[in-house]
Every structure is written in structure tokens, then in C-alpha cells.
Protein backbone atom coordinates (compact mmCIF):
# COMPACT_ATOMS: atom_id res chain seq x y z
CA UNK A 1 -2.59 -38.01 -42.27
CA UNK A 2 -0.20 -35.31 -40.81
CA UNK A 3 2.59 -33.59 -42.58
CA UNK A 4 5.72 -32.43 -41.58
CA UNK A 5 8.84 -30.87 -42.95
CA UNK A 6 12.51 -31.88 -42.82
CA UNK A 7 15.24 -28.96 -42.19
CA UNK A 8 18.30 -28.09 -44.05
CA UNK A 9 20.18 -30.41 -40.37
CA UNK A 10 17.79 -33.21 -40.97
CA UNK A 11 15.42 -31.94 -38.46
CA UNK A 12 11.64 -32.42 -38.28
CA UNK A 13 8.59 -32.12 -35.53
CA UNK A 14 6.07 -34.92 -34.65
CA UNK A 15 3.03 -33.04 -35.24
CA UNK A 16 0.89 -31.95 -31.67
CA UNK A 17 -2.08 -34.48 -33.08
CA UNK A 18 0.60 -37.66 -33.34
CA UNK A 19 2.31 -36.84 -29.96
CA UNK A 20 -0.97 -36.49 -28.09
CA UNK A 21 -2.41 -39.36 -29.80
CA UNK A 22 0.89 -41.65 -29.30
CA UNK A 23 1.68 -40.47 -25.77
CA UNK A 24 5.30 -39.02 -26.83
CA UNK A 25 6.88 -36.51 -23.97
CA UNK A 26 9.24 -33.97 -23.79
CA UNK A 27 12.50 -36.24 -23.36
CA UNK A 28 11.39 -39.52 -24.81
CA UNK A 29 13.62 -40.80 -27.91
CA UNK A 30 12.64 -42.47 -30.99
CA UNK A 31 13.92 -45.33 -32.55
CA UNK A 32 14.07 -45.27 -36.36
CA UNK A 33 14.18 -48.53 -38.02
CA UNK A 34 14.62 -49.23 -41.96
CA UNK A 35 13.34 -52.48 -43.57
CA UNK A 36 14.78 -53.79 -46.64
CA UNK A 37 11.30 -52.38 -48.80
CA UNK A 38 12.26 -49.29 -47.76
CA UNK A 39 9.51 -48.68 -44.91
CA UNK A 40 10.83 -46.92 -41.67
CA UNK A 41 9.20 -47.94 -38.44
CA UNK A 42 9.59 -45.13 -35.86
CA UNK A 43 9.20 -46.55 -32.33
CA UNK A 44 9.23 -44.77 -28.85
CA UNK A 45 11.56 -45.09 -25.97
CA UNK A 46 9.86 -43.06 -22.45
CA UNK A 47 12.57 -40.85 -21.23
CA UNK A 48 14.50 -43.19 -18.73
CA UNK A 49 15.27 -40.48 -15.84
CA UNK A 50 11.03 -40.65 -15.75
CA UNK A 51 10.90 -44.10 -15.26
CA UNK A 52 13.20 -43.86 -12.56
CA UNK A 53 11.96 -40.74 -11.07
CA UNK A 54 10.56 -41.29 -7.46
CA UNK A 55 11.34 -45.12 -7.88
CA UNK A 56 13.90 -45.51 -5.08
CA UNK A 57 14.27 -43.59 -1.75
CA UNK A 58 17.45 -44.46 -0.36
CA UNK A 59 18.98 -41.15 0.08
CA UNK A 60 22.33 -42.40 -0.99
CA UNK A 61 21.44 -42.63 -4.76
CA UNK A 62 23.31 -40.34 -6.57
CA UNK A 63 22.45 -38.81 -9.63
CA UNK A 64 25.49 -40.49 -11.47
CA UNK A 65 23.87 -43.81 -10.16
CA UNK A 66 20.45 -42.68 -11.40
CA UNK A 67 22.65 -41.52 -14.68
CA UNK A 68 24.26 -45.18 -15.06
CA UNK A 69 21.26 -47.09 -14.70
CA UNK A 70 19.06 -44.67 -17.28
CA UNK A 71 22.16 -44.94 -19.39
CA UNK A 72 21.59 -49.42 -18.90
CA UNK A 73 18.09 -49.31 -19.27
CA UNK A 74 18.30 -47.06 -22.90
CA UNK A 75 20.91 -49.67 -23.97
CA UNK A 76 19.28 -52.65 -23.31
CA UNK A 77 15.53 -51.18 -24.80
CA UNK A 78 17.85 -49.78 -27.68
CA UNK A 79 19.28 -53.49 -28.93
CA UNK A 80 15.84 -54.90 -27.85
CA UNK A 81 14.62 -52.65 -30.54
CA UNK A 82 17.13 -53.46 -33.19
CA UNK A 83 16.99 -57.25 -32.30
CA UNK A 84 13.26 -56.95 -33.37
CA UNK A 85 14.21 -56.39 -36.70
């Protein structure tokens, strides 16, 4: 078990031994989810921009094109995740 605390914003950090063991990265988001008997399932989202990184060479790809599509892929993993529940 691994504690940590919450800060006077809200704010918290997912202890070094839960990261490493999860896989989470600098960038990724998480995805907090409430059932109705009051558990909350946190679940990961990778940082988009890395999935895309070094995914297409076409030297007209813009980063406002890399931008939209990171912004589409987040959405759609995003209601994915809330469509689970």
C-alpha cells in the first residue's frame, strides 16, 4: 500500500513505486472515474504527442496538425473511458 497526501488545490503525487510499477510518464493523464459505491477507478491515458511522435514523415505536418489529431485521439480515448462505465 502507498500513501499520499492531498493539497490545500486538490493536488496529490502518484507515488515513484506506483508510477514505475504502472508505467505512468511525465505527460500522460489520468482518468478518474466514480461508481455509485463510492469506489474511484483511476485509469491512464499515454501522452498523445508520444504516440504520435516519429509516426509520420511527411515534412508537411505541422505541429497544429500533430496538435488536432492528439487533441482527436484524447477525445475519443476520453468518452471510450466514460462509456466503460
Amino acid at each position: 500500500m502507498e500513501l499520499s497526501k492531498i493539497s490545500k488545490k486538490g493536488l496529490t503525487s502518484v507515488p515513484a513505486k506506483i508510477r514505475k510499477a504502472i508505467g505512468i510518464e511525465e505527460g500522460d493523464f489520468l482518468v478518474w472515474e466514480l461508481e455509485r459505491s463510492g469506489e474511484v477507478i483511476v485509469k491512464i491515458t499515454k501522452n498523445p504527442y508520444k504516440f504520435l511522435k516519429g509516426r509520420y514523415s511527411n515534412p508537411d505536418l505541422t505541429y497544429e496538425k500533430v496538435e488536432e489529431k492528439a487533441d482527436s485521439l484524447l477525445m475519443k480515448e476520453l468518452k471510450n473511458a466514460s462509456n466503460r462505465a
